[in-house]
Structure formats: structure tokens, C-alpha cells
N, C-alpha and C. Protein backbone atom coordinates (compact mmCIF):
# COMPACT_ATOMS: atom_id res chain seq x y z
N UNK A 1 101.63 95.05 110.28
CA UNK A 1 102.68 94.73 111.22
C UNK A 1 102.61 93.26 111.65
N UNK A 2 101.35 92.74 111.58
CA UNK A 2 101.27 91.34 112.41
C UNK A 2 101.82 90.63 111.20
N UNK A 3 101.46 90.74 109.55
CA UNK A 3 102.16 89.89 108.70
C UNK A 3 103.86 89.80 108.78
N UNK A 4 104.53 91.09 109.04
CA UNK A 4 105.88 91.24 109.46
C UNK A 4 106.69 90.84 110.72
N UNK A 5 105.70 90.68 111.55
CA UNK A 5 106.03 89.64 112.82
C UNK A 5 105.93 88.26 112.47
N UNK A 6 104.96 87.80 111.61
CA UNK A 6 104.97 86.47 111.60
C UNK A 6 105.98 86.13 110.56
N UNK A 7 106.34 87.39 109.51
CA UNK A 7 107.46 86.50 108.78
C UNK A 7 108.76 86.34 109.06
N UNK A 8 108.97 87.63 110.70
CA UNK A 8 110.22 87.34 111.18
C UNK A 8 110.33 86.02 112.14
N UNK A 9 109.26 85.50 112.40
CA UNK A 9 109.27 84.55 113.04
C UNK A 9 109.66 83.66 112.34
N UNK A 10 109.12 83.11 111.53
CA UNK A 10 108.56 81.76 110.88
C UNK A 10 109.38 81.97 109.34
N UNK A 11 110.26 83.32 109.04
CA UNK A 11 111.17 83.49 107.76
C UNK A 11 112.05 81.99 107.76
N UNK A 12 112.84 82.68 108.86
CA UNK A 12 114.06 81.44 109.11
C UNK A 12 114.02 80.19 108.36
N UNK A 13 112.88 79.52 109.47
CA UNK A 13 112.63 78.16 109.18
C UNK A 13 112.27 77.81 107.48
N UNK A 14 111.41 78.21 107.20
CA UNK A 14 110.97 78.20 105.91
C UNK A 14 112.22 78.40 105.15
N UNK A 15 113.15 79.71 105.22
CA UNK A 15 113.90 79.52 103.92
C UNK A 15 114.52 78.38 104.32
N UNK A 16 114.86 77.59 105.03
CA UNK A 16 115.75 76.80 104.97
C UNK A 16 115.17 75.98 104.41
N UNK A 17 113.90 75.63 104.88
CA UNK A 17 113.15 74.55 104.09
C UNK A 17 113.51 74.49 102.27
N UNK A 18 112.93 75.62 102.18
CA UNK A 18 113.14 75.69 100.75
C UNK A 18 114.51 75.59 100.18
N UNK A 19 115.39 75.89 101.19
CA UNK A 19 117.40 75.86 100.53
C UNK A 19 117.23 74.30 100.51
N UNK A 20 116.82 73.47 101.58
CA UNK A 20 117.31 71.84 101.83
C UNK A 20 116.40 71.88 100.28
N UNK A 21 115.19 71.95 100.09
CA UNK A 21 114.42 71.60 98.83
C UNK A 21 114.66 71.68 97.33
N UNK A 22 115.85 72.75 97.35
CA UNK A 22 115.88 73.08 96.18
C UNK A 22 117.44 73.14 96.32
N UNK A 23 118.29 73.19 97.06
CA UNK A 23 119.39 73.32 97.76
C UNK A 23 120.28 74.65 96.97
N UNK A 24 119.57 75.68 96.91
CA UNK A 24 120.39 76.91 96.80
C UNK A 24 119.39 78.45 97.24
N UNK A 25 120.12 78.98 98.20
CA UNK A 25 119.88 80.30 98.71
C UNK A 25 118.79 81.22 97.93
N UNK A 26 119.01 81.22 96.49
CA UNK A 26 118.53 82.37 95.96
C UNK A 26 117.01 82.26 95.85
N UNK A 27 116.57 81.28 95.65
CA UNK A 27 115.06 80.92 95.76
C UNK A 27 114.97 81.53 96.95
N UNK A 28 115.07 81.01 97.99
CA UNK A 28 114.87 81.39 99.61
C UNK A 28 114.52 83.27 99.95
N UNK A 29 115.38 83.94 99.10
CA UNK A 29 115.87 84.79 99.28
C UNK A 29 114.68 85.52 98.24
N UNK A 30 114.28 84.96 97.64
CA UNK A 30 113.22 85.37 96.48
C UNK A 30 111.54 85.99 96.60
N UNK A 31 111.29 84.35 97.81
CA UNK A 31 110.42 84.06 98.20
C UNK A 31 110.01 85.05 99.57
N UNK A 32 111.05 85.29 100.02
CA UNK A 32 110.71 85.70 101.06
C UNK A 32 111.06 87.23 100.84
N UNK A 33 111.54 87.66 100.06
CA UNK A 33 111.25 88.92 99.49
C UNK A 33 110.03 89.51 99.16
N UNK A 34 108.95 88.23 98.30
CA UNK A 34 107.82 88.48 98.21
C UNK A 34 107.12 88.63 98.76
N UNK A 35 107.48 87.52 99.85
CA UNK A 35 106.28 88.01 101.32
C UNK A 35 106.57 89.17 101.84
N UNK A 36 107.52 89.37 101.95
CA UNK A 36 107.81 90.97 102.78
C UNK A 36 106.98 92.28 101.93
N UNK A 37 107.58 92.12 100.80
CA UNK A 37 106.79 92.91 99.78
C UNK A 37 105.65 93.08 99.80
N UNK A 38 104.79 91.71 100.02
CA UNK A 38 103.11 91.73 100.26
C UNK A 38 102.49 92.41 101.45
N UNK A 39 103.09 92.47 102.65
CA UNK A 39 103.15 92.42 103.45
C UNK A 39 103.11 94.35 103.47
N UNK A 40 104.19 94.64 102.87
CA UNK A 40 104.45 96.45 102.75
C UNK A 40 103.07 96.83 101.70
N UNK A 41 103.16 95.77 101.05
CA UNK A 41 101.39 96.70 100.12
C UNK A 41 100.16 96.45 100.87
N UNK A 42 100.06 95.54 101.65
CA UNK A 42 98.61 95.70 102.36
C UNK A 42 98.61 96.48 103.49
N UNK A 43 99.94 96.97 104.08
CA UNK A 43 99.73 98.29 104.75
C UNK A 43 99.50 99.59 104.37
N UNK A 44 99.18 99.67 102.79
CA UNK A 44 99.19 100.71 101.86
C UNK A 44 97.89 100.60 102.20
N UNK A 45 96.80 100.15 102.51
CA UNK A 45 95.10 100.15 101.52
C UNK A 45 94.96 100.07 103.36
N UNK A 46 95.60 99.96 104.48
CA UNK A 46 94.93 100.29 105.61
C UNK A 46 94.33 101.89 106.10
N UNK A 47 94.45 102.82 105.60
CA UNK A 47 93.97 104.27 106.07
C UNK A 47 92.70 104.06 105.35
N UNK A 48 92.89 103.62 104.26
CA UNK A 48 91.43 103.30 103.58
C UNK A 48 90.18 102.45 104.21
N UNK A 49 91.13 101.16 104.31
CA UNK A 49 90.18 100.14 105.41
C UNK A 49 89.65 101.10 106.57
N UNK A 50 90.81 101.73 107.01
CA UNK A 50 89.99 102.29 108.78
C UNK A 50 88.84 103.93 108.58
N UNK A 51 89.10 104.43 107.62
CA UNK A 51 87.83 105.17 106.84
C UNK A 51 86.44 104.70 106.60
N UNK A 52 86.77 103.26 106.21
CA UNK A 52 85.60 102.80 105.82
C UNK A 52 84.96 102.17 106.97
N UNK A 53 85.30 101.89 107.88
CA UNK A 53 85.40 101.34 109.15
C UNK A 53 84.38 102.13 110.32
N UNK A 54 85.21 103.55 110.12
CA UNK A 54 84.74 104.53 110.92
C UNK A 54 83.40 105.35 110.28
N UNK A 55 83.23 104.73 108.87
CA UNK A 55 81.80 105.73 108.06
C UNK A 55 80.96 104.70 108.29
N UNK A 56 81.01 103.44 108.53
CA UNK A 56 80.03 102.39 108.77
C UNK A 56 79.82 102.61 110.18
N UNK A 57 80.34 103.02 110.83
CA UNK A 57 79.95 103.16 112.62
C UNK A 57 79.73 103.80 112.38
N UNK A 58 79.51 105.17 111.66
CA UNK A 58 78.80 106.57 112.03
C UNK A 58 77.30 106.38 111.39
N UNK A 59 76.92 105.67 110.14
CA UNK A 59 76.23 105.30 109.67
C UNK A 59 75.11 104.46 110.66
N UNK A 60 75.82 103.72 111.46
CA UNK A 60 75.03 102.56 112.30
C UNK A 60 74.43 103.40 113.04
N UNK A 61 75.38 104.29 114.01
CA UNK A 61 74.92 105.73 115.49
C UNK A 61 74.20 105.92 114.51
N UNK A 62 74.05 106.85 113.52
CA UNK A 62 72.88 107.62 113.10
C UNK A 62 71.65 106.82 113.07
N UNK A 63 71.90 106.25 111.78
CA UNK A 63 70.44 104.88 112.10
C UNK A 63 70.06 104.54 113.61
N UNK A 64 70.68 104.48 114.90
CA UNK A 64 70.15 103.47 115.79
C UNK A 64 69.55 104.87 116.62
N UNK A 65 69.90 106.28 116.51
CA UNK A 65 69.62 107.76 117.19
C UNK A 65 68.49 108.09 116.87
N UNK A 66 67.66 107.36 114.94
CA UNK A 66 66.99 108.04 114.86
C UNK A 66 65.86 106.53 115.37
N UNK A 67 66.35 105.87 115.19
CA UNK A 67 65.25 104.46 115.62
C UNK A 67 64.89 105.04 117.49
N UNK A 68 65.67 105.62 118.38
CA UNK A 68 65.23 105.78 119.59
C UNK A 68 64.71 107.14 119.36
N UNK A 69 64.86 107.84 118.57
CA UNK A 69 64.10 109.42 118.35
C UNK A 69 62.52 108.71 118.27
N UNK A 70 62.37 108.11 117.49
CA UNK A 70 61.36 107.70 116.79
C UNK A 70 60.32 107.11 117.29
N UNK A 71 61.20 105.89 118.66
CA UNK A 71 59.99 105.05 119.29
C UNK A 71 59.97 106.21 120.59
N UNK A 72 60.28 107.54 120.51
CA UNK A 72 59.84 108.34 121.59
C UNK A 72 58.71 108.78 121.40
């Protein structure tokens, strides 16, 4: 979501940049398709990220439960 906020922000400006640069729309329109696009696939591989996220904190609790079991 934060990549899709920043490209509604900051889309605008840029395509224009690129229309004055190249002086036609369809590039503009290209480019910023792609970002959007990128943007929809790395929200694909987030349930994954936050899995892996949450097995490394359970991993850590266990390790640090049995380190205070231990110096009892």
C-alpha cells in the first residue's frame, strides 16, 4: 500500500516529466503502468513475508524460555 501511495503522489509529476522528455503520453502511461504493476506483485509475497516473520519470533520466545528455564 505505501508503494501505491507514493505512486499516487509523485505519478503526476513524473509522467509529465517524462511527456516534456520524450514529448508523447504513451511512454508516461507505460511507465507508470509498470510501477503500479510492481507494486500489485510485491503485495503478492507479503502473507509469506509475515509467516516468516511470526516463525522467527516464535523461534526467538522459545530459545529465550528455555535460556531462563535453564539459568533456574
Amino acid at each position: 500500500m505505501v508503494f501505491m501511495g507514493i505512486g499516487a503522489v509523485v505519478g503526476g509529476p513524473i509522467a509529465a516529466q517524462i511527456k516534456d522528455i520524450t514529448g508523447n503520453y504513451d511512454i508516461s502511461f507505460y511507465v507508470m503502468g509498470i510501477i503500479f504493476a510492481f507494486s500489485g506483485v510485491m503485495t503478492i509475497r507479503l502473507p509469506e513475508l509475515k509467516a516468516w516473520e511470526e516463525s522467527k519470533k516464535l523461534a526467538r520466545a522459545g530459545t529465550e524460555m528455555r535460556v531462563i528455564s535453564e539459568a533456574s
